[in-house]
N, C-alpha and C. Protein backbone atom coordinates (compact mmCIF):
# COMPACT_ATOMS: atom_id res chain seq x y z
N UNK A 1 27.56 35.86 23.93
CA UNK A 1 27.81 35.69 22.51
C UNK A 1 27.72 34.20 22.17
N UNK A 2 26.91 33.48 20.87
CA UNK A 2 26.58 32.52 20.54
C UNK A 2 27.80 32.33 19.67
N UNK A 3 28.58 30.92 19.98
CA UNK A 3 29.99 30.45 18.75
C UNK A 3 28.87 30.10 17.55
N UNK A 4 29.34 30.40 16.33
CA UNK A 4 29.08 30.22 15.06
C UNK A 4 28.83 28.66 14.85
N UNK A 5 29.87 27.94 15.52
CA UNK A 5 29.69 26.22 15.07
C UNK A 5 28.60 25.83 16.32
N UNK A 6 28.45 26.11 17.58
CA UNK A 6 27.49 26.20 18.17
C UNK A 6 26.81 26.02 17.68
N UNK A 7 26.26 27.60 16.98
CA UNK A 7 24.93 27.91 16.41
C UNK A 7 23.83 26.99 15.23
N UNK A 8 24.98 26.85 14.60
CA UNK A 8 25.12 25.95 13.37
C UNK A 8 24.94 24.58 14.03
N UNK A 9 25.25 23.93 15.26
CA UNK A 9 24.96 22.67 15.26
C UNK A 9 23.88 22.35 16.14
N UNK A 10 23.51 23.87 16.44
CA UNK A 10 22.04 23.24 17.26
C UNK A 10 21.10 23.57 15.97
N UNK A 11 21.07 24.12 15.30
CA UNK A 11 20.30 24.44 14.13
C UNK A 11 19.75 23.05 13.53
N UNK A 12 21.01 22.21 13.15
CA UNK A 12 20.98 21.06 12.71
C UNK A 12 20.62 19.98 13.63
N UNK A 13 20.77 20.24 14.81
CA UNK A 13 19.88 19.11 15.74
C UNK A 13 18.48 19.18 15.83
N UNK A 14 17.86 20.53 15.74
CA UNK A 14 16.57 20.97 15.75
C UNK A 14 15.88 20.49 14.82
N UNK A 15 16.62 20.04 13.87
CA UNK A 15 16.22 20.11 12.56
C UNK A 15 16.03 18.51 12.20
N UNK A 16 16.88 17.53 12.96
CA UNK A 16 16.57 16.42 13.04
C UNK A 16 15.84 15.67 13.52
N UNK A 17 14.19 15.58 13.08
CA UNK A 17 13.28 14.98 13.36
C UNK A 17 12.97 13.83 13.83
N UNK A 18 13.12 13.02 15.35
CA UNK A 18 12.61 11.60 15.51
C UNK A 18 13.71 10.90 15.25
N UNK A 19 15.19 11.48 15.42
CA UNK A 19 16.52 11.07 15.59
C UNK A 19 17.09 11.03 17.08
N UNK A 20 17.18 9.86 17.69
CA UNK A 20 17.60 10.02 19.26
C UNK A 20 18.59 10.18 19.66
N UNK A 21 18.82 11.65 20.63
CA UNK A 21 20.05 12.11 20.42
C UNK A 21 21.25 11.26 20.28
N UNK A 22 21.31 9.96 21.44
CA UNK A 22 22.37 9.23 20.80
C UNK A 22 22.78 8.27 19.92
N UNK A 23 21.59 8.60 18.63
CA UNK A 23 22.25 8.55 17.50
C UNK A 23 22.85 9.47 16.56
N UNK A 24 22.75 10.67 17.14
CA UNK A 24 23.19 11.69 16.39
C UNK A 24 24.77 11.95 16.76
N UNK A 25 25.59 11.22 17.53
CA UNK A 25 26.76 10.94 17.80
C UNK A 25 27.34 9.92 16.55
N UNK A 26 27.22 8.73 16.66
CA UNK A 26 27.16 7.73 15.46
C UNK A 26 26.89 8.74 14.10
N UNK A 27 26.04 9.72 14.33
CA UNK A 27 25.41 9.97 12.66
C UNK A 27 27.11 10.84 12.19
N UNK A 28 26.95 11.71 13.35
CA UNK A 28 28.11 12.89 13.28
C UNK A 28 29.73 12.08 12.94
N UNK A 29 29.75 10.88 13.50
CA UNK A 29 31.10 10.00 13.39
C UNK A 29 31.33 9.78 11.81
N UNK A 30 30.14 8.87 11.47
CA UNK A 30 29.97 8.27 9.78
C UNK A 30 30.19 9.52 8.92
N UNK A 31 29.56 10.96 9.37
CA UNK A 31 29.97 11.70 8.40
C UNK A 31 31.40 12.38 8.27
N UNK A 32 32.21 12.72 10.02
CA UNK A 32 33.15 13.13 9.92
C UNK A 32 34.32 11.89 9.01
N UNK A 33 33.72 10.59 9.49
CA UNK A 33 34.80 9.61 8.68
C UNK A 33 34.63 9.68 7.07
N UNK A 34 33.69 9.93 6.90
CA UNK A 34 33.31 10.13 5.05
C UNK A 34 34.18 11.70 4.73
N UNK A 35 34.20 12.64 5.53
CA UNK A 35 34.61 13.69 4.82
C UNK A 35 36.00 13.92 5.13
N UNK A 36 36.76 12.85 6.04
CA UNK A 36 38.17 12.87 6.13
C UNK A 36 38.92 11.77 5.11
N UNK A 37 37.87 10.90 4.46
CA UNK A 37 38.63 10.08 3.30
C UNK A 37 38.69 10.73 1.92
N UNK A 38 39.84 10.98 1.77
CA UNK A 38 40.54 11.59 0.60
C UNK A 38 39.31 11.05 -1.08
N UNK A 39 39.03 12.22 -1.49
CA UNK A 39 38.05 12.05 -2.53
C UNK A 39 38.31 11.26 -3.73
N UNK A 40 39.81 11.04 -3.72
CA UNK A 40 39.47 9.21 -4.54
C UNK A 40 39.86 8.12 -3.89
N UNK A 41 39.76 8.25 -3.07
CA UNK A 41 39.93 6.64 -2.02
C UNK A 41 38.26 6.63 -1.57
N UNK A 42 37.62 7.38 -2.08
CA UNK A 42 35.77 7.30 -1.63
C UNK A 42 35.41 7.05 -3.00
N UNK A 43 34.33 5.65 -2.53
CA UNK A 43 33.60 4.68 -4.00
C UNK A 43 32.16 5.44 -3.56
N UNK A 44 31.71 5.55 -4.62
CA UNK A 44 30.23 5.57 -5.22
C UNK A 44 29.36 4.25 -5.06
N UNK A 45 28.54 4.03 -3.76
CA UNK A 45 27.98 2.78 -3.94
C UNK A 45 26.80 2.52 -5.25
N UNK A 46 26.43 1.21 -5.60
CA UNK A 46 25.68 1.51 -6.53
C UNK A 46 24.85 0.96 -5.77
N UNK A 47 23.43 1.61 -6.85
CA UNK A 47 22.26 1.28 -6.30
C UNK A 47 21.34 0.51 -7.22
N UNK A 48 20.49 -0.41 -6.49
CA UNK A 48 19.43 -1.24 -7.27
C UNK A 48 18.26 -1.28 -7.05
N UNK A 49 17.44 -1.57 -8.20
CA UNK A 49 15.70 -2.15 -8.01
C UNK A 49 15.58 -2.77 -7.87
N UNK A 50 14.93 -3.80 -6.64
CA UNK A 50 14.90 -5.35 -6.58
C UNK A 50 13.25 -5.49 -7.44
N UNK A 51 13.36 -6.33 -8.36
CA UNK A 51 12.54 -6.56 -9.32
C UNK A 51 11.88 -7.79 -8.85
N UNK A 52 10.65 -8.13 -8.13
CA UNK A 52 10.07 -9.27 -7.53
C UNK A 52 9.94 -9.86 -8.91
N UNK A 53 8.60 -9.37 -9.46
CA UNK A 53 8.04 -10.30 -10.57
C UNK A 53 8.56 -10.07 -12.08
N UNK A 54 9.25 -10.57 -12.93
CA UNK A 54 9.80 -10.53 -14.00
C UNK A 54 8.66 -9.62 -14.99
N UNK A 55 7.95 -10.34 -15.15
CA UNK A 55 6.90 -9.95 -16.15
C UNK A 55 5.83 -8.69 -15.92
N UNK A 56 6.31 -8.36 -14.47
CA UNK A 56 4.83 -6.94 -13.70
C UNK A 56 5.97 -6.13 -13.45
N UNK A 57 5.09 -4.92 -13.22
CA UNK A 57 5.85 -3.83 -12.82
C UNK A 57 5.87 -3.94 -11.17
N UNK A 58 6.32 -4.73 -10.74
CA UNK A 58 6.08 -5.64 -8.95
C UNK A 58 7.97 -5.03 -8.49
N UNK A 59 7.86 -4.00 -7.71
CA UNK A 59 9.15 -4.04 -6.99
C UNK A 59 9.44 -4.01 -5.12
N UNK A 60 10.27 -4.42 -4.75
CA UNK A 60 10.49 -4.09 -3.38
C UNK A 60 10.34 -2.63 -2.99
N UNK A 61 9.55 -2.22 -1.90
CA UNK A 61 9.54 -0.63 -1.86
C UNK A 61 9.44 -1.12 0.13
N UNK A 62 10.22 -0.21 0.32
CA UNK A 62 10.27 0.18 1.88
C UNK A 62 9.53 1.16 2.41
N UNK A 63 8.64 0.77 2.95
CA UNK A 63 7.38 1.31 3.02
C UNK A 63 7.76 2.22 4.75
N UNK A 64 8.32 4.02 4.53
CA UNK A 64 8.80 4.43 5.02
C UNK A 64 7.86 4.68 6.60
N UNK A 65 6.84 5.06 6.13
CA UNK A 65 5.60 5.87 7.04
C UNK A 65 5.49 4.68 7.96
N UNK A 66 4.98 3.74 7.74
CA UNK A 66 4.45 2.72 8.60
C UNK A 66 5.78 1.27 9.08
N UNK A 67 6.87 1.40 7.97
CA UNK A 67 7.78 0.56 8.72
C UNK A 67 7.30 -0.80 7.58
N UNK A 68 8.20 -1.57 7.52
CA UNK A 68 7.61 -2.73 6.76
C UNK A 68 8.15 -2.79 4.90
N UNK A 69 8.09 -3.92 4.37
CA UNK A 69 7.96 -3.79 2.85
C UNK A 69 6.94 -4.11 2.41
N UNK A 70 6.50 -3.27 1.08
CA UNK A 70 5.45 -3.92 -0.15
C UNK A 70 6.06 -4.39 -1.22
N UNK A 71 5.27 -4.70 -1.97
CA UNK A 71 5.20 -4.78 -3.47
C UNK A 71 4.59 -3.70 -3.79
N UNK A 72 5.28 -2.95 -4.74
CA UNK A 72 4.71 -1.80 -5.65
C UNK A 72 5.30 -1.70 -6.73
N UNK A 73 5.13 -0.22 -7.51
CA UNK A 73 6.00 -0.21 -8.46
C UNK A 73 7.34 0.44 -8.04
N UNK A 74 7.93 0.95 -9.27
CA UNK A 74 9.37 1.39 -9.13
C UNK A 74 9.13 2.87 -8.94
N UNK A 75 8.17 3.29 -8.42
CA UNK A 75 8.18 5.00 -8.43
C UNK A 75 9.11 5.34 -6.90
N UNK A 76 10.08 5.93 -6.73
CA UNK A 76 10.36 6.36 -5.23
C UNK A 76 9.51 7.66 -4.64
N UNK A 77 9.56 7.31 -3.71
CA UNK A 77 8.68 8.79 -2.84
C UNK A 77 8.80 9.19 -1.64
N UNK A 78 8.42 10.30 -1.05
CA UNK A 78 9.07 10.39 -0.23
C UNK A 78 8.61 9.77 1.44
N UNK A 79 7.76 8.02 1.19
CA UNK A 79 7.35 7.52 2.15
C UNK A 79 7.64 6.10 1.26
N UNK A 80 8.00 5.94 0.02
CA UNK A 80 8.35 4.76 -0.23
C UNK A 80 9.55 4.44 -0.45
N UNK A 81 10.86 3.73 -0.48
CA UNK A 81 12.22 3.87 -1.03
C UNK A 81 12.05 2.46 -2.04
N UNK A 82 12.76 2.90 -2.88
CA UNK A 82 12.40 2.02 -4.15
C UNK A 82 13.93 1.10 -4.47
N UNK A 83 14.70 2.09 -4.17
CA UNK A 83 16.02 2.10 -4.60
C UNK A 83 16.97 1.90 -3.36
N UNK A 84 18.05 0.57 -3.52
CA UNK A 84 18.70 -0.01 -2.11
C UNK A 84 20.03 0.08 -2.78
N UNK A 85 20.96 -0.08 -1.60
CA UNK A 85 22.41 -0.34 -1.99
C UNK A 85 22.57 -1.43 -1.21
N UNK A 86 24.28 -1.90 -1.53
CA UNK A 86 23.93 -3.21 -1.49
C UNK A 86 23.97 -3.51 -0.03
N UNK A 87 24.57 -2.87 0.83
CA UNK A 87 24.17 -2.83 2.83
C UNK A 87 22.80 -2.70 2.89
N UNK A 88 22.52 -2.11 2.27
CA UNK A 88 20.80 -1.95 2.69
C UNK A 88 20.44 -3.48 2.63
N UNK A 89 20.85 -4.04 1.42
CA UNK A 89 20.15 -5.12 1.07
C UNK A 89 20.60 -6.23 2.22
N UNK A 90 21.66 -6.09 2.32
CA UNK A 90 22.40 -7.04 3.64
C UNK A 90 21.78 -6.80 5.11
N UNK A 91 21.28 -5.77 5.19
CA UNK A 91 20.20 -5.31 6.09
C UNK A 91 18.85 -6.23 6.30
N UNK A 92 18.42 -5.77 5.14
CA UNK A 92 16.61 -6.29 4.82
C UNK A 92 16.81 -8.44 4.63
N UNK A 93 17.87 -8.41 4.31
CA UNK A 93 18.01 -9.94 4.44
C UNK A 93 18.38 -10.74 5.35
N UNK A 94 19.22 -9.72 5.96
CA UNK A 94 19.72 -10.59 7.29
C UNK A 94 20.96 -11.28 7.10
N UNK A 95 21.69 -10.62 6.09
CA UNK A 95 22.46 -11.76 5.88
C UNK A 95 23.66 -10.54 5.22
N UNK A 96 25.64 -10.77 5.61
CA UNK A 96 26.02 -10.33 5.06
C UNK A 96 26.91 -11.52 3.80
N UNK A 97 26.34 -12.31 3.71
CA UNK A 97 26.84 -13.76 2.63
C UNK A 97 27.32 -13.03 1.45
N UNK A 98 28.09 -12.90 1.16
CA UNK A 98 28.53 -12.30 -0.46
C UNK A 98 27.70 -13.67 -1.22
N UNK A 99 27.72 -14.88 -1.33
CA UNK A 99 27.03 -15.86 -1.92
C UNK A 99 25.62 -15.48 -2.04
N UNK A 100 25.22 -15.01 -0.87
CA UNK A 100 23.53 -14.97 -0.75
C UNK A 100 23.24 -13.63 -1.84
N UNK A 101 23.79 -12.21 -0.83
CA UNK A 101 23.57 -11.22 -1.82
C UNK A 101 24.11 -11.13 -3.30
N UNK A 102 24.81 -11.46 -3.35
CA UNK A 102 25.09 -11.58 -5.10
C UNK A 102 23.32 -12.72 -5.56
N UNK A 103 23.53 -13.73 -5.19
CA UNK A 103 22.32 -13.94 -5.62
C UNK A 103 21.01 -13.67 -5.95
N UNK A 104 20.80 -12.33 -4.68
CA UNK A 104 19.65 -11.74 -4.44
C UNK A 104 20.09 -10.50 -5.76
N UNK A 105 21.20 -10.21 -5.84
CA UNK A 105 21.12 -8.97 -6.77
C UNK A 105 21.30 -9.56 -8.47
N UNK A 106 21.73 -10.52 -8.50
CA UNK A 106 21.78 -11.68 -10.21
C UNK A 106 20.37 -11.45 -10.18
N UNK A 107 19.52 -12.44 -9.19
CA UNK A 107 18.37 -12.60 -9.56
C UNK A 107 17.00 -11.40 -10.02
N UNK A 108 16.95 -10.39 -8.69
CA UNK A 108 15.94 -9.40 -8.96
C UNK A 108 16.80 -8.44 -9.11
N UNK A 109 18.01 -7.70 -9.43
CA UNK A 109 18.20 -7.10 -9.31
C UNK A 109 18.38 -6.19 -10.36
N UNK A 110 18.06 -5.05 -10.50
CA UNK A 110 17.65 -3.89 -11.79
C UNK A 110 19.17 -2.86 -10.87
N UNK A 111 19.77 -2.57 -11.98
CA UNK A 111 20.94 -1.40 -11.29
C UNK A 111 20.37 -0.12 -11.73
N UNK A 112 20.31 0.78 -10.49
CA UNK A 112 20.38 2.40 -11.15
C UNK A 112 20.64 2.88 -12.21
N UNK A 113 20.60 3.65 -12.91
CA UNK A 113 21.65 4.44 -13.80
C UNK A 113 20.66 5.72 -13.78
């Protein structure tokens, strides 16, 4: 006889494409810690467009398929990411500077809504 949560969690490993299993430990941690913090002590990160060129429709896009960034527009898809939060951005910069990223998000930065 197959256990139900078993079943259910090889389902979901199968299902995780080009994920190495030991990151799927880490993945399983971040989510059990997200769904044990009480639902208003959990923030909504916001998200932004980094806007290269003022005057063009020129945005940062994470160019999923091949790895790397362009310049494109603001369309998201499902090989481009258009749209960052602000770790991401602390990511792609290298930097966790509250000075730096605030700067980077004053300057190009377009907020979700």
């Amino acid at each position: 006889m197959v256990n139900k949560a078993t079943e259910c969690y090889q389902i979901v490993i199968d299902e995780i494409d080009g994920v190495a299993s030991c990151d799927l430990l880490a993945i399983f941690k971040a989510v059990k810690e997200y769904a044990d913090t009480p639902l208003e002590e959990r923030k909504d990160e916001k998200w932004w467009y980094i806007h290269i060129c003022e005057d063009e429709d020129e945005y940062l896009n994470l160019n999923k398929k091949r790895g790397g960034y362009d310049i494109n527009n603001q369309a998201q898809t499902i090989h481009h990411q258009t749209k960052f939060t602000r770790s991401e951005i602390e990511d792609w910069a290298g930097t966790n500077s509250d000075e730096v990223i605030d700067w980077i998000i004053d300057k190009f930065g377009e907020e979700v809504k």
